[in-house]
N, C-alpha and C. Protein backbone atom coordinates (compact mmCIF):
# COMPACT_ATOMS: atom_id res chain seq x y z
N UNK A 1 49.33 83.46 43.72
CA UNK A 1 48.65 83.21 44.98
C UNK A 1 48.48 81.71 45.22
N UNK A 2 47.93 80.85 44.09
CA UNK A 2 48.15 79.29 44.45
C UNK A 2 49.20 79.19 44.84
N UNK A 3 50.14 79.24 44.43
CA UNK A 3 51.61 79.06 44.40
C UNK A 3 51.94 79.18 45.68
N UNK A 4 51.64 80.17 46.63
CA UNK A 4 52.03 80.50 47.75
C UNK A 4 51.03 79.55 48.89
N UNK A 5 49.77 79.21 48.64
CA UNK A 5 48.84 78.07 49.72
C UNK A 5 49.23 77.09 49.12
N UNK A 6 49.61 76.50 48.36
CA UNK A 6 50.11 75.45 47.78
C UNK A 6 51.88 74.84 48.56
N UNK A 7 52.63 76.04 48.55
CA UNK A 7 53.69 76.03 49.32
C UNK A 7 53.67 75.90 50.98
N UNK A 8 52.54 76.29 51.57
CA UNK A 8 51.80 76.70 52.89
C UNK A 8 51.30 75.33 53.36
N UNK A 9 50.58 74.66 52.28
CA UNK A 9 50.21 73.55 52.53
C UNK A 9 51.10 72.37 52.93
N UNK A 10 52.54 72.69 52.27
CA UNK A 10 53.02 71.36 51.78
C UNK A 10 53.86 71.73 53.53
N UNK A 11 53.84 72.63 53.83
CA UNK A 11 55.15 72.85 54.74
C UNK A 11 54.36 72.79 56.29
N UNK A 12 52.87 73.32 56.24
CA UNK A 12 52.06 73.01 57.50
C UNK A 12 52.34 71.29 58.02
N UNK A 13 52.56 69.67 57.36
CA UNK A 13 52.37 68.80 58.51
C UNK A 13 54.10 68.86 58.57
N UNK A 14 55.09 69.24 58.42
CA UNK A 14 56.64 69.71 59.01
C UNK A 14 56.11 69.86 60.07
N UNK A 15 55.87 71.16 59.65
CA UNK A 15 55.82 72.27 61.19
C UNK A 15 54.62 71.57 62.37
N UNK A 16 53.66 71.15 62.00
CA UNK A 16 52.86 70.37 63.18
C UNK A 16 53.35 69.18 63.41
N UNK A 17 54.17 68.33 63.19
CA UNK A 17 55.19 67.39 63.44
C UNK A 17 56.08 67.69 64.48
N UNK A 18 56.79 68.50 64.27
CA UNK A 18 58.03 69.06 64.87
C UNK A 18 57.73 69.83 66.00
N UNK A 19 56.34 70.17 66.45
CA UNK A 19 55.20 70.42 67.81
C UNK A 19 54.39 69.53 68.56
N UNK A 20 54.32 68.39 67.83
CA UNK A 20 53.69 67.19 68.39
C UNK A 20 54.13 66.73 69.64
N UNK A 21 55.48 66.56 69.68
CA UNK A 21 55.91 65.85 70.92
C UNK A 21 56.84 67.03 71.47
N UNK A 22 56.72 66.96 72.54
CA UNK A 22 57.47 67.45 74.05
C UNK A 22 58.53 66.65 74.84
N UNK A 23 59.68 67.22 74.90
CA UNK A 23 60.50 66.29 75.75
C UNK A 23 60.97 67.00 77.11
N UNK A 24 60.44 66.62 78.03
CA UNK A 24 60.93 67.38 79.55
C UNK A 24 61.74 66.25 80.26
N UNK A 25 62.29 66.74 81.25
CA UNK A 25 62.81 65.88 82.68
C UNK A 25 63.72 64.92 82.08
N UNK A 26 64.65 65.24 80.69
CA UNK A 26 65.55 64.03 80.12
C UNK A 26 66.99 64.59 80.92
N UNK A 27 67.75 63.14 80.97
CA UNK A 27 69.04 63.14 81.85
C UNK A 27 69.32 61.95 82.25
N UNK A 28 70.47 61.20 81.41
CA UNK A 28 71.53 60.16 82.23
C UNK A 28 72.02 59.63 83.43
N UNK A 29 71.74 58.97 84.07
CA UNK A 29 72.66 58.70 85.07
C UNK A 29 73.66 58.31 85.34
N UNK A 30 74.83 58.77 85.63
CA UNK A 30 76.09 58.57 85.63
C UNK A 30 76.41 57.01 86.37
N UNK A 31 76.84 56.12 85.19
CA UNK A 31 77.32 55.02 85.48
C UNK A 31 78.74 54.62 86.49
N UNK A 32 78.57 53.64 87.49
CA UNK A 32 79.79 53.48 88.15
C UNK A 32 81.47 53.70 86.65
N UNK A 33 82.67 53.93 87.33
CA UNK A 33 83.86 54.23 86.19
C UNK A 33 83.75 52.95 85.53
N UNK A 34 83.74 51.89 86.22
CA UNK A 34 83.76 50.42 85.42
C UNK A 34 82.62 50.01 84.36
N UNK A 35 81.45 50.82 84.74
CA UNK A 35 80.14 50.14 83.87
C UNK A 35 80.58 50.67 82.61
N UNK A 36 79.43 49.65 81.69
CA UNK A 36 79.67 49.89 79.99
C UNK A 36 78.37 49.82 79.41
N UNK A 37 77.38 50.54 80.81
CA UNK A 37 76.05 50.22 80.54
C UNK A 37 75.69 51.83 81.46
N UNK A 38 74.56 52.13 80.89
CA UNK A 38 74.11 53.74 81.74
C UNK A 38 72.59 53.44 80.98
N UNK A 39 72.03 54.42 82.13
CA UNK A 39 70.51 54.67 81.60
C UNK A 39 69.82 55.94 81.93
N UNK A 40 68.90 55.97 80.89
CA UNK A 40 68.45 57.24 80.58
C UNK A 40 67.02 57.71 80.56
N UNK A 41 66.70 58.43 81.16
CA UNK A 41 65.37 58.79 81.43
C UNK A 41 64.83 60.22 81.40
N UNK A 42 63.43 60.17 80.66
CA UNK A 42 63.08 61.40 79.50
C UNK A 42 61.07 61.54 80.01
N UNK A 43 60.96 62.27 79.32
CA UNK A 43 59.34 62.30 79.72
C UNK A 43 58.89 62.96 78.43
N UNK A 44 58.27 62.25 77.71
CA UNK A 44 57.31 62.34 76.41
C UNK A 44 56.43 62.60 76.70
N UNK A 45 55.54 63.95 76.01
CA UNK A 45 53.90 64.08 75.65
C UNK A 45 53.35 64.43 74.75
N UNK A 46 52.59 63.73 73.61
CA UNK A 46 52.43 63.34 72.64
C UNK A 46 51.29 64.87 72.88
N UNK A 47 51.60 65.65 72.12
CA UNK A 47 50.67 66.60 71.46
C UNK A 47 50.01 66.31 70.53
N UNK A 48 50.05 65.79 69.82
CA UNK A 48 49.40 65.28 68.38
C UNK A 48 47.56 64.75 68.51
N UNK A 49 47.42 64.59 67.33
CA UNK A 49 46.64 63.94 67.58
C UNK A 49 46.08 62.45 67.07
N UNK A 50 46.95 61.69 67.20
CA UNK A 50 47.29 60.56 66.78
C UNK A 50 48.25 60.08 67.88
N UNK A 51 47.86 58.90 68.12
CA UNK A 51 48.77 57.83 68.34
C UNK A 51 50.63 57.77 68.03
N UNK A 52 51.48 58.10 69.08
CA UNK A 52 53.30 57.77 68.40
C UNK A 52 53.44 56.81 69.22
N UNK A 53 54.10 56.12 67.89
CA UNK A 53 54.85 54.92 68.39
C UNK A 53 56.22 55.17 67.98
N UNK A 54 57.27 54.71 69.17
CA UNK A 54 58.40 54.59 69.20
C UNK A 54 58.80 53.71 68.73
N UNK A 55 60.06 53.15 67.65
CA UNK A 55 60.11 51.54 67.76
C UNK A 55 61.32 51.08 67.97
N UNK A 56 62.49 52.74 68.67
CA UNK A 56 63.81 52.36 68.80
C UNK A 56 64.18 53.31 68.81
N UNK A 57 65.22 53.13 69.58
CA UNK A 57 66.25 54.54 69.77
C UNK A 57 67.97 54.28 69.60
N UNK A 58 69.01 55.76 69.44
CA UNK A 58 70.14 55.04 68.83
C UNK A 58 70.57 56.12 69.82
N UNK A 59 72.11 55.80 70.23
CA UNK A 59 72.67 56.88 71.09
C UNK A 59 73.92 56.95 70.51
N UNK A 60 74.85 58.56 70.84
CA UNK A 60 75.83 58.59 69.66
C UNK A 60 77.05 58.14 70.97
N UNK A 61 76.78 57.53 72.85
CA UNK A 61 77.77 57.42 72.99
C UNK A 61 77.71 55.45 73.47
N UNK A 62 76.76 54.89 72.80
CA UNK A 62 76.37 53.71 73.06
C UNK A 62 76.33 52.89 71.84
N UNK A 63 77.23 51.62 71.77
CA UNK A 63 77.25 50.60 70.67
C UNK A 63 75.60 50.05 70.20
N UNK A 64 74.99 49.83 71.83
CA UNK A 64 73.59 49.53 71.19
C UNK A 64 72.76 50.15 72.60
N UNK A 65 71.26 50.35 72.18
CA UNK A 65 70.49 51.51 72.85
C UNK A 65 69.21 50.91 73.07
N UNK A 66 68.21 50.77 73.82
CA UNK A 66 67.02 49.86 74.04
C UNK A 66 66.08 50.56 74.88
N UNK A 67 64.46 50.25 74.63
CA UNK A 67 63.81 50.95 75.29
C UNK A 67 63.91 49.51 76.67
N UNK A 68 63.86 49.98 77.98
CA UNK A 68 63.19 48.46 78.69
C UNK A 68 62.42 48.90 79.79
N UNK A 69 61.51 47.86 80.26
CA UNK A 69 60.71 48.41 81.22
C UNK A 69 61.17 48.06 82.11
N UNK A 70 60.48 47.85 83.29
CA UNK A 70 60.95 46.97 84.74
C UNK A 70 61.00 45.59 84.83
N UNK A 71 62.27 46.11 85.70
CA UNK A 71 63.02 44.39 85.73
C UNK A 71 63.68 43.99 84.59
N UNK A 72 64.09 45.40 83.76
CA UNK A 72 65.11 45.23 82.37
C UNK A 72 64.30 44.02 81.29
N UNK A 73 63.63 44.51 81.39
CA UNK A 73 62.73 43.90 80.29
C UNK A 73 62.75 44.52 79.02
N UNK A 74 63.41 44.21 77.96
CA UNK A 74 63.41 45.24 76.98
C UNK A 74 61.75 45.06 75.94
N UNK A 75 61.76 46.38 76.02
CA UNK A 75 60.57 47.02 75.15
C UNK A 75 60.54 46.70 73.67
N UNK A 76 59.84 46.10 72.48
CA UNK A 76 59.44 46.43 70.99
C UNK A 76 59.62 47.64 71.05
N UNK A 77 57.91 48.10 71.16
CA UNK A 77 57.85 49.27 70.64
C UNK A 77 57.39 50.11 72.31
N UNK A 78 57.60 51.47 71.72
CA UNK A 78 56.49 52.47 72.68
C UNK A 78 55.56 53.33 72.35
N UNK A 79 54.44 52.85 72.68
CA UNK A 79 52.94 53.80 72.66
C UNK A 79 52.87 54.64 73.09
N UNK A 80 52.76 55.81 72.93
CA UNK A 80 51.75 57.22 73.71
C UNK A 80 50.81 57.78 73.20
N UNK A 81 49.53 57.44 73.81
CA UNK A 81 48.29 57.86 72.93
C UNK A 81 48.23 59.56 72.77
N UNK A 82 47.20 59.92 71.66
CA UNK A 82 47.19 61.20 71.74
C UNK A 82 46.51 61.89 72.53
N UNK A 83 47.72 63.08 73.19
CA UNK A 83 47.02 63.52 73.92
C UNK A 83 47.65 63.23 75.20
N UNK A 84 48.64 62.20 75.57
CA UNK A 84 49.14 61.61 76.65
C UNK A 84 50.56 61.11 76.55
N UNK A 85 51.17 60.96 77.70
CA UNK A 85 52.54 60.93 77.88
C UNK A 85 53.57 59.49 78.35
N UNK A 86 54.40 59.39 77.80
CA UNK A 86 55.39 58.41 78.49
C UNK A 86 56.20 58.77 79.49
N UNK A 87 56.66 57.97 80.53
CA UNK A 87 57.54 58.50 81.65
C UNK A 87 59.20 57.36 81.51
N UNK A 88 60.16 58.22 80.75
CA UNK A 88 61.25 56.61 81.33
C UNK A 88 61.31 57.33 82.50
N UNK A 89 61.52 56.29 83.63
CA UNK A 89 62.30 57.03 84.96
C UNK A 89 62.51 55.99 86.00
N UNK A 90 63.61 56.51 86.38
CA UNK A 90 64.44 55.68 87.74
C UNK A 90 63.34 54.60 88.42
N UNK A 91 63.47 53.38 88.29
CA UNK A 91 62.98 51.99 89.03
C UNK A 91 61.31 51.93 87.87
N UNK A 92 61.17 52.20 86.89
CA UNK A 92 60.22 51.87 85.99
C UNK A 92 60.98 51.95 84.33
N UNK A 93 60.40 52.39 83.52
CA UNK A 93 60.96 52.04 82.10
C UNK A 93 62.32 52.87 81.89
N UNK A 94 63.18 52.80 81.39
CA UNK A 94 64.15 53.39 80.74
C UNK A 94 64.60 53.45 79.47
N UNK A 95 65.49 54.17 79.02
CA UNK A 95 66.15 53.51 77.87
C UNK A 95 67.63 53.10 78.43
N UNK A 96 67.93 51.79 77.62
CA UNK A 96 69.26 51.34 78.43
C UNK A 96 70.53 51.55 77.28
N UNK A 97 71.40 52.03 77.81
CA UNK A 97 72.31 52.95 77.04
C UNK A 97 73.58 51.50 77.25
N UNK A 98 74.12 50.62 76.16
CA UNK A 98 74.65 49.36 76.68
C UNK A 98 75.76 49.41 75.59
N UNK A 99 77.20 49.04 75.74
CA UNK A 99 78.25 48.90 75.06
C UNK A 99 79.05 50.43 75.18
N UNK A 100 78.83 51.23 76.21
CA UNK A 100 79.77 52.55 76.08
C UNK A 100 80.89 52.74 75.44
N UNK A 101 80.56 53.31 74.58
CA UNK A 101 81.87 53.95 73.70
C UNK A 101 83.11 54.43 74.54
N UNK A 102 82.56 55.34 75.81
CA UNK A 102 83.92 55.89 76.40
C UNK A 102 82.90 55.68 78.05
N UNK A 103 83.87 56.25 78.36
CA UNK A 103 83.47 56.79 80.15
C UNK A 103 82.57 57.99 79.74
N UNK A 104 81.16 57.93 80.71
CA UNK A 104 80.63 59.18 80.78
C UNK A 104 81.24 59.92 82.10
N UNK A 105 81.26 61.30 81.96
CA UNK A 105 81.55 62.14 82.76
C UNK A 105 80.01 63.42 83.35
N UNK A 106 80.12 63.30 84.81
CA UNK A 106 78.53 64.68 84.84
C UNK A 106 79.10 65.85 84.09
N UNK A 107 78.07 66.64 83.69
CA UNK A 107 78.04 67.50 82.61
C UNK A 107 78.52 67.22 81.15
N UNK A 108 78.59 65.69 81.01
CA UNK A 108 78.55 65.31 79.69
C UNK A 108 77.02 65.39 78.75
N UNK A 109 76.98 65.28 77.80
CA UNK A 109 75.75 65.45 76.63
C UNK A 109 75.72 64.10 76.07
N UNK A 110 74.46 63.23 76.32
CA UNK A 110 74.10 62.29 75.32
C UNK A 110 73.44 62.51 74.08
N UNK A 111 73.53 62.48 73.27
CA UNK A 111 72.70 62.54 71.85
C UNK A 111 71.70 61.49 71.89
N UNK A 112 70.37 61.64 72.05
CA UNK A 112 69.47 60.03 71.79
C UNK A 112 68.83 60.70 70.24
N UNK A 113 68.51 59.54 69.18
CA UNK A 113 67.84 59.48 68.06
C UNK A 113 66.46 58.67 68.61
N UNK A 114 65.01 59.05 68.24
CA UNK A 114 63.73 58.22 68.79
C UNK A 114 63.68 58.04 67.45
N UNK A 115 63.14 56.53 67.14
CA UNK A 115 63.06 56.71 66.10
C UNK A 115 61.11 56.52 65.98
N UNK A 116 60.43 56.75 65.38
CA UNK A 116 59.29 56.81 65.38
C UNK A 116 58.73 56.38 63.69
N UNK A 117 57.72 55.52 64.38
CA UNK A 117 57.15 54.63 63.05
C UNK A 117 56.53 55.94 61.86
N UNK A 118 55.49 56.97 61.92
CA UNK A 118 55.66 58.08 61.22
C UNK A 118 56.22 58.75 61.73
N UNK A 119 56.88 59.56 60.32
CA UNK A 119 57.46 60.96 60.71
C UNK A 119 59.17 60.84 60.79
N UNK A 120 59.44 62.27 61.07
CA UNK A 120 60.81 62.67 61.40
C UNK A 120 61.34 61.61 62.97
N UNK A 121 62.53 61.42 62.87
CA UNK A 121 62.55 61.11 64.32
C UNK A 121 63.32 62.07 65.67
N UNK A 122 63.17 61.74 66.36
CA UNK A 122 62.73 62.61 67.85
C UNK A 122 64.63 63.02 68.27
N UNK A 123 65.41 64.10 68.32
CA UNK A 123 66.68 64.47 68.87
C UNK A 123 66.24 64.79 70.02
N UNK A 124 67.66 64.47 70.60
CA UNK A 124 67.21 64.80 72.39
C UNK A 124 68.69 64.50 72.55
N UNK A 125 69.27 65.78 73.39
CA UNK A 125 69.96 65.94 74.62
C UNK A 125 69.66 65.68 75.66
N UNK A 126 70.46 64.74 76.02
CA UNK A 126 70.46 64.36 77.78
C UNK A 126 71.91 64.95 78.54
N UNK A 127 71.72 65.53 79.59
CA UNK A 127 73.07 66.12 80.36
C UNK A 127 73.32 64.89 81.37
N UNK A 128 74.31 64.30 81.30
CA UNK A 128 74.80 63.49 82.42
C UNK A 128 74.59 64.06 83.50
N UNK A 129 74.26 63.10 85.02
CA UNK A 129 73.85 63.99 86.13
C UNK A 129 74.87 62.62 87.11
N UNK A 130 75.50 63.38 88.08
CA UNK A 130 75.93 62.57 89.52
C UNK A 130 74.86 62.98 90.48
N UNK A 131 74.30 61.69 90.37
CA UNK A 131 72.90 61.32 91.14
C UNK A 131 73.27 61.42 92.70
N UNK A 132 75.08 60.55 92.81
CA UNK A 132 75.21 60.46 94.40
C UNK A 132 75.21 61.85 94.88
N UNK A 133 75.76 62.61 93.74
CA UNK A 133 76.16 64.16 94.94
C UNK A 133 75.13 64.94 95.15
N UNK A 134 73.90 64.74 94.53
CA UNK A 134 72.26 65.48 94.37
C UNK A 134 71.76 64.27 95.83
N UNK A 135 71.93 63.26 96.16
CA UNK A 135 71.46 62.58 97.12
C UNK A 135 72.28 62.96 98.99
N UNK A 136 73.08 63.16 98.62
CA UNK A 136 74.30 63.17 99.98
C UNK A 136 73.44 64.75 100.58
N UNK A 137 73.42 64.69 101.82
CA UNK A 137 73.01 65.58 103.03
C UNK A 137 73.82 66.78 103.13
């Protein structure tokens, strides 16, 4: 019976880790054919109860990957208190997806890695989206 709350114990902060954070509203925007730069925007909410800090992210179709805010300001780190949420999104923070490996295509899949000061770090699928053809009348 130890044996078994003992095992229970060790495997409960996994599993409340891996519930902490929420990722909604993530998706790429499809870069002009020439760019070698795209950006990406996600919506974090820190379930936990503690404080996550972000302190970097890696993308599997980008040489190098950056959090930045407005006016391409690149970010250290990112805060979300507990209990509360981050927004990247169109004309405020992003992550900037810079050195493209290939051409993205819509209905392509980005891989992002978060990497986070404790803990496991954060996987996330992003689906490439053509923003112009969701805008046109």
């Amino acid at each position: 019976m130890k044996r078994w709350i003992l095992v229970v114990l060790c495997l409960l902060p996994v599993w409340v880790q891996a519930e902490e954070v929420e990722v909604r509203d993530a998706w790429v925007r499809l870069p002009p054919p020439v760019a070698d730069t795209a950006a990406a925007y996600l919506r974090l909410i820190n379930h936990g109860g503690r404080e996550l800090v972000l302190l970097g992210v890696r993308a599997n179709v980008a040489g190098e990957a950056m959090f930045h805010g407005p006016g391409m300001r690149p970010l250290g780190t990112v805060r979300i208190p507990a209990g509360g949420e981050y927004r990247f999104a169109p004309g405020a923070a992003h992550v900037m997806l810079m050195k493209l490996k290939q051409p993205l295509h819509a209905g392509d899949s980005v891989h992002l890695v978060l990497r986070r000061a404790k803990g496991k770090p954060i996987q996330v699928e992003l689906p490439v989206r053509d923003m112009r053809r969701l805008e046109r009348p």
